[in-house]
C-alpha atoms as a PDB file:
ATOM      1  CA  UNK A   1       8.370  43.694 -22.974  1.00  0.00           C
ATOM      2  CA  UNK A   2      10.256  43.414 -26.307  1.00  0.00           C
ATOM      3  CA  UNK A   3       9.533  40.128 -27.932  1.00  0.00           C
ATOM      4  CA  UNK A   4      11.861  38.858 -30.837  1.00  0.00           C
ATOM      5  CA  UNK A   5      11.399  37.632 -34.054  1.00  0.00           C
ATOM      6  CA  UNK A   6      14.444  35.448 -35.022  1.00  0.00           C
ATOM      7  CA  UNK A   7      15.258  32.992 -38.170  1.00  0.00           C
ATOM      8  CA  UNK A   8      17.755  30.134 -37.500  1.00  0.00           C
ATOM      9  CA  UNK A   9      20.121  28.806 -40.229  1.00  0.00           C
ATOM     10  CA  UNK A  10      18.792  31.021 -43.043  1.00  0.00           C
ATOM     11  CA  UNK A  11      20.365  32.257 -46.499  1.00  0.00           C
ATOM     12  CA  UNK A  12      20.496  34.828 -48.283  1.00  0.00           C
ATOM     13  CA  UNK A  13      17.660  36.923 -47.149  1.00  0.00           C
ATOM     14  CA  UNK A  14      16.875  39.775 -48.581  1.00  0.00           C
ATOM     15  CA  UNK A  15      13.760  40.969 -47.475  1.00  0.00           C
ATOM     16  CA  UNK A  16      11.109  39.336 -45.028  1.00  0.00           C
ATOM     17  CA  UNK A  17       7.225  40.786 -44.742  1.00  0.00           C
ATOM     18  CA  UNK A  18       4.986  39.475 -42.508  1.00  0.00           C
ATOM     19  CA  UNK A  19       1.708  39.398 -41.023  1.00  0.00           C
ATOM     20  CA  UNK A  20       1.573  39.072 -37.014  1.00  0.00           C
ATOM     21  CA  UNK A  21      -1.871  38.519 -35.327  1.00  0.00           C
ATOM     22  CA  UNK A  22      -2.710  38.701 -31.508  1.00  0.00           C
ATOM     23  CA  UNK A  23      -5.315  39.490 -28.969  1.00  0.00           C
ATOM     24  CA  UNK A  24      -6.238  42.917 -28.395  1.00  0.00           C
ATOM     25  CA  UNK A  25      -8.088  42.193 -25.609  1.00  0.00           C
ATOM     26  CA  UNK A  26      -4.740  40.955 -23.939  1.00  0.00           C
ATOM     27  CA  UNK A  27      -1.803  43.022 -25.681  1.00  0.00           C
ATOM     28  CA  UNK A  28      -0.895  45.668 -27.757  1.00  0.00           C
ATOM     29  CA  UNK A  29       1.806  46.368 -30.125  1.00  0.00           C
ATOM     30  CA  UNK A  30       3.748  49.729 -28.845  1.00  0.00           C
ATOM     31  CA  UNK A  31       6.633  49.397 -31.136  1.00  0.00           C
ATOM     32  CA  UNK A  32       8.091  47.753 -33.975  1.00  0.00           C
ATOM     33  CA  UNK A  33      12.305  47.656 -34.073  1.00  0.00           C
ATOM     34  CA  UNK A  34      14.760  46.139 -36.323  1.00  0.00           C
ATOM     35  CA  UNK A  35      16.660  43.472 -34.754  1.00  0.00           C
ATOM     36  CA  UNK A  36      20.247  43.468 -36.277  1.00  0.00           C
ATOM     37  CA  UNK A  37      20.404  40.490 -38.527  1.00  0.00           C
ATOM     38  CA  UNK A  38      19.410  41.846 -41.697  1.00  0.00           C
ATOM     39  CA  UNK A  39      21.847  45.146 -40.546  1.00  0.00           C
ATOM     40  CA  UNK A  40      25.068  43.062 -41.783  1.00  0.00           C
ATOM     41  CA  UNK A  41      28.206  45.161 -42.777  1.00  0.00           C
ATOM     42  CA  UNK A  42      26.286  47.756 -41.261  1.00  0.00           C
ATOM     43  CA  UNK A  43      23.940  48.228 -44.119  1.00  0.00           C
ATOM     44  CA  UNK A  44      20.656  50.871 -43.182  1.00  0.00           C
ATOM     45  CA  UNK A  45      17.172  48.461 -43.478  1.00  0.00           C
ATOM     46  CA  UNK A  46      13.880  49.670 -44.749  1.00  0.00           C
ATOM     47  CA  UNK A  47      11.116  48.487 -42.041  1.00  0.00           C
ATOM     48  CA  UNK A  48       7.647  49.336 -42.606  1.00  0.00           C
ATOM     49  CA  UNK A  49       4.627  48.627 -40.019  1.00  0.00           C
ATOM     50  CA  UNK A  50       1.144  48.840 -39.825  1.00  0.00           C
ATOM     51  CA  UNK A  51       0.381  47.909 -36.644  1.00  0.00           C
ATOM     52  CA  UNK A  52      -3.490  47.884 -36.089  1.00  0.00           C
ATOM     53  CA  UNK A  53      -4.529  47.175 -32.547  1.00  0.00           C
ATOM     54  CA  UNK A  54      -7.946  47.242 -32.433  1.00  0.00           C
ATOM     55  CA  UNK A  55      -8.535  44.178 -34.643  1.00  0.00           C
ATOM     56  CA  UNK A  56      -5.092  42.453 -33.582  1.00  0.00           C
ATOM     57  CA  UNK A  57      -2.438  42.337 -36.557  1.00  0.00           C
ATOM     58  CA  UNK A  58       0.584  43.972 -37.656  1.00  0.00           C
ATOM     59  CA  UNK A  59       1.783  44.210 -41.007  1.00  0.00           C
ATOM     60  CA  UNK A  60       5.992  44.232 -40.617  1.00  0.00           C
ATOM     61  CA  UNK A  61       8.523  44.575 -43.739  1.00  0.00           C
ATOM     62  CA  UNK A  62      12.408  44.484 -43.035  1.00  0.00           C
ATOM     63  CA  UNK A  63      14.040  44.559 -46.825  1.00  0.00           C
ATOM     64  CA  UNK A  64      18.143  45.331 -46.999  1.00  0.00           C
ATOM     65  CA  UNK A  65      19.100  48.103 -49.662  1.00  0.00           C
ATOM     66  CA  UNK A  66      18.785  47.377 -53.350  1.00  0.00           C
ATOM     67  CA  UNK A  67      21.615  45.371 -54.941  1.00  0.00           C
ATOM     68  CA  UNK A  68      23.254  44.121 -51.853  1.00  0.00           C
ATOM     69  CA  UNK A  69      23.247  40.449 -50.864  1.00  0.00           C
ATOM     70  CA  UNK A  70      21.125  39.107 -48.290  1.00  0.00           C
ATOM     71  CA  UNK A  71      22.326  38.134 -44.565  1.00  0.00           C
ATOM     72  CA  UNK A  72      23.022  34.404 -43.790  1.00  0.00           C
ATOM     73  CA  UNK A  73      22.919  32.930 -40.472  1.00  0.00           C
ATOM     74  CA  UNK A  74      20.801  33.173 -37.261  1.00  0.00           C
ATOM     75  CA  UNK A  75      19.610  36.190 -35.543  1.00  0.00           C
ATOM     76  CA  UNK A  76      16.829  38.559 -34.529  1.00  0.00           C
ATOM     77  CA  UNK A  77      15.311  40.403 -37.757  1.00  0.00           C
ATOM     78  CA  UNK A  78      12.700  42.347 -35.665  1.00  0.00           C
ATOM     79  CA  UNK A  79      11.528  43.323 -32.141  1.00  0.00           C
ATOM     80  CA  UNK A  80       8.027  43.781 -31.263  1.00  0.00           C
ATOM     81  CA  UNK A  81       7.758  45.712 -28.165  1.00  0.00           C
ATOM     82  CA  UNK A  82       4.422  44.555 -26.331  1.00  0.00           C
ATOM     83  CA  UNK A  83       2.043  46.249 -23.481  1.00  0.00           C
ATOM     84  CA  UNK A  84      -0.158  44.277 -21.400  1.00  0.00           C
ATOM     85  CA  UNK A  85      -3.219  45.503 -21.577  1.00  0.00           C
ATOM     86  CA  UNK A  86      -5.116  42.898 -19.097  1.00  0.00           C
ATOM     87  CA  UNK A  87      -4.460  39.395 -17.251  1.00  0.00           C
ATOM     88  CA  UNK A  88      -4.442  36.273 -19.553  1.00  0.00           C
ATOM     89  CA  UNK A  89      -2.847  34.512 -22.079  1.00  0.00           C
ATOM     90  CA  UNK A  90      -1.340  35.994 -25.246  1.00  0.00           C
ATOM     91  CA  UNK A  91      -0.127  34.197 -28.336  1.00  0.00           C
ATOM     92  CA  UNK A  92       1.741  36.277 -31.233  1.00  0.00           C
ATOM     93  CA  UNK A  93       1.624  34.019 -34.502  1.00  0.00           C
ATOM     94  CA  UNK A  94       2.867  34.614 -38.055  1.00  0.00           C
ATOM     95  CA  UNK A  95       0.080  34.285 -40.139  1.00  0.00           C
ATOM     96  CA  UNK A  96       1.449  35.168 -43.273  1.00  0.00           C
ATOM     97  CA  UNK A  97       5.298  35.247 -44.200  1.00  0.00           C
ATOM     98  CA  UNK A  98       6.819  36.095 -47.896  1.00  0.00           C
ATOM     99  CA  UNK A  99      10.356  35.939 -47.266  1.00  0.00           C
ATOM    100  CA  UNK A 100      13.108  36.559 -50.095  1.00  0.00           C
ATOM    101  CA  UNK A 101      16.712  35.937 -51.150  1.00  0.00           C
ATOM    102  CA  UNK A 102      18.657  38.432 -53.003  1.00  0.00           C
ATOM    103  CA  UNK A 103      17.608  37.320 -55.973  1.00  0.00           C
ATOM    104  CA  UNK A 104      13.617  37.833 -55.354  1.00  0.00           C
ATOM    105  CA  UNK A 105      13.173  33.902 -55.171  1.00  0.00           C
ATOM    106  CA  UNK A 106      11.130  32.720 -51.895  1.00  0.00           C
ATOM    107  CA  UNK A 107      12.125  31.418 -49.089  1.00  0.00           C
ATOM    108  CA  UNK A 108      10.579  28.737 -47.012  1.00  0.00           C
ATOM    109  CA  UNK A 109      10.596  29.378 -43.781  1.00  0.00           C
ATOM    110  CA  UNK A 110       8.846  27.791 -40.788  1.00  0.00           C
ATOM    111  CA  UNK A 111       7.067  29.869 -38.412  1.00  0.00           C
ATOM    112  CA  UNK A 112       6.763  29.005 -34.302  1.00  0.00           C
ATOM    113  CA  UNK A 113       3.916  31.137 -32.027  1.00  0.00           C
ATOM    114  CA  UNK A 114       5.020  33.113 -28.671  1.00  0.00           C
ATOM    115  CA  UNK A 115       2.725  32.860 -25.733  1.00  0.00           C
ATOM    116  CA  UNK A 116       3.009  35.847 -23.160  1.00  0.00           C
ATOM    117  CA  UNK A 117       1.193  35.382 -19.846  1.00  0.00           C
ATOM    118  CA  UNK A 118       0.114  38.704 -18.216  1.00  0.00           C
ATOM    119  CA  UNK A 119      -0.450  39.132 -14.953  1.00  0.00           C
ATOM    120  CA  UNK A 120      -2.331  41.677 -12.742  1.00  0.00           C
END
Protein backbone atom coordinates (compact mmCIF):
# COMPACT_ATOMS: atom_id res chain seq x y z
CA UNK A 1 0.00 0.00 0.00
CA UNK A 2 1.40 3.43 -1.01
CA UNK A 3 0.50 6.00 1.55
CA UNK A 4 0.81 9.82 0.64
CA UNK A 5 2.26 12.62 2.08
CA UNK A 6 0.43 15.79 0.81
CA UNK A 7 0.60 19.73 1.83
CA UNK A 8 -2.59 21.79 1.16
CA UNK A 9 -2.45 25.52 0.23
CA UNK A 10 1.34 25.88 0.53
CA UNK A 11 3.95 28.49 -1.00
CA UNK A 12 6.83 28.54 -2.25
CA UNK A 13 8.41 25.39 -1.12
CA UNK A 14 11.54 24.64 -1.79
CA UNK A 15 12.63 21.85 0.05
CA UNK A 16 10.77 19.72 2.82
CA UNK A 17 12.82 17.07 5.28
CA UNK A 18 11.19 15.11 7.56
CA UNK A 19 11.22 12.63 10.16
CA UNK A 20 8.39 9.77 9.94
CA UNK A 21 8.02 7.31 12.91
CA UNK A 22 5.89 4.03 13.02
CA UNK A 23 5.59 0.61 14.47
CA UNK A 24 7.82 -1.98 13.35
CA UNK A 25 6.09 -4.47 14.93
CA UNK A 26 3.06 -3.61 12.57
CA UNK A 27 4.65 -2.10 9.23
CA UNK A 28 7.51 -1.53 7.34
CA UNK A 29 8.68 1.04 5.00
CA UNK A 30 9.47 -0.78 1.43
CA UNK A 31 9.82 2.34 -0.52
CA UNK A 32 10.12 5.92 -0.51
CA UNK A 33 8.74 7.88 -3.98
CA UNK A 34 8.41 11.39 -4.95
CA UNK A 35 4.95 12.43 -5.33
CA UNK A 36 4.79 15.13 -8.14
CA UNK A 37 4.22 18.39 -6.41
CA UNK A 38 7.56 19.60 -5.89
CA UNK A 39 8.23 18.11 -9.83
CA UNK A 40 6.59 21.51 -11.27
CA UNK A 41 7.65 22.53 -14.89
CA UNK A 42 9.02 19.24 -14.84
CA UNK A 43 11.99 20.08 -12.76
CA UNK A 44 14.23 16.60 -11.53
CA UNK A 45 13.93 16.54 -7.29
CA UNK A 46 16.66 15.41 -5.01
CA UNK A 47 14.97 12.82 -2.41
CA UNK A 48 17.04 11.28 0.12
CA UNK A 49 15.83 8.42 2.70
CA UNK A 50 16.98 6.64 5.48
CA UNK A 51 14.50 4.44 6.21
CA UNK A 52 15.37 2.35 9.40
CA UNK A 53 12.89 -0.35 10.20
CA UNK A 54 13.97 -1.96 13.01
CA UNK A 55 13.55 0.99 15.41
CA UNK A 56 10.57 2.59 13.30
CA UNK A 57 11.60 6.01 11.52
CA UNK A 58 12.44 7.30 8.26
CA UNK A 59 14.43 10.17 7.55
CA UNK A 60 12.82 11.71 3.96
CA UNK A 61 14.29 14.95 2.05
CA UNK A 62 12.50 16.17 -1.25
CA UNK A 63 14.53 19.64 -2.17
CA UNK A 64 13.83 21.17 -6.00
CA UNK A 65 17.16 22.13 -7.93
CA UNK A 66 19.21 25.09 -6.81
CA UNK A 67 17.99 28.53 -7.92
CA UNK A 68 14.57 27.61 -9.02
CA UNK A 69 11.43 28.76 -7.20
CA UNK A 70 9.52 26.62 -5.04
CA UNK A 71 6.00 24.89 -6.01
CA UNK A 72 2.74 26.54 -4.71
CA UNK A 73 -0.41 24.80 -4.27
CA UNK A 74 -1.69 21.38 -3.03
CA UNK A 75 -0.40 18.05 -3.85
CA UNK A 76 1.43 14.86 -2.90
CA UNK A 77 5.31 15.64 -2.19
CA UNK A 78 6.08 11.95 -1.30
CA UNK A 79 4.79 8.34 -1.28
CA UNK A 80 5.66 5.93 1.30
CA UNK A 81 5.00 2.53 0.11
CA UNK A 82 4.09 0.31 3.28
CA UNK A 83 4.12 -3.70 4.02
CA UNK A 84 2.13 -5.19 6.64
CA UNK A 85 4.07 -7.02 8.58
CA UNK A 86 1.28 -8.34 11.24
CA UNK A 87 -2.52 -7.62 12.31
CA UNK A 88 -3.10 -4.31 14.24
CA UNK A 89 -3.14 -0.84 14.15
CA UNK A 90 -0.53 1.39 12.51
CA UNK A 91 -0.09 5.13 12.84
CA UNK A 92 2.62 7.02 10.54
CA UNK A 93 3.30 10.54 12.25
CA UNK A 94 5.65 13.40 11.35
CA UNK A 95 7.71 13.89 14.12
CA UNK A 96 9.94 16.35 12.91
CA UNK A 97 9.35 18.67 9.76
CA UNK A 98 11.88 21.63 8.50
CA UNK A 99 10.20 22.79 5.54
CA UNK A 100 11.60 25.76 3.26
CA UNK A 101 10.71 28.43 0.71
CA UNK A 102 12.98 29.37 -2.01
CA UNK A 103 14.54 31.68 -0.16
CA UNK A 104 15.78 29.21 2.83
CA UNK A 105 13.15 30.90 5.26
CA UNK A 106 10.84 28.20 7.19
CA UNK A 107 7.78 27.23 6.68
CA UNK A 108 5.10 26.40 9.13
CA UNK A 109 3.39 23.69 8.37
CA UNK A 110 0.91 21.53 10.29
CA UNK A 111 1.31 17.93 10.38
CA UNK A 112 -1.89 15.21 10.57
CA UNK A 113 -1.03 11.19 11.54
CA UNK A 114 -2.28 8.18 9.14
CA UNK A 115 -3.65 5.14 10.82
CA UNK A 116 -3.43 1.83 8.68
CA UNK A 117 -5.35 -1.17 10.02
CA UNK A 118 -3.83 -4.56 8.96
CA UNK A 119 -5.52 -7.43 8.79
CA UNK A 120 -4.65 -11.19 8.74
Amino acid sequence: MTVGVVVDNVSDLFSIPFLLQYNPAVISVEEVQHGGFLQVGDQEIAVVQKVDNEHGQVIISATRQPNTAGASGTGTIIGIVIKGLAPGTGTLSIVQVSAKDSQQRPIRLVTNKATVQVEP
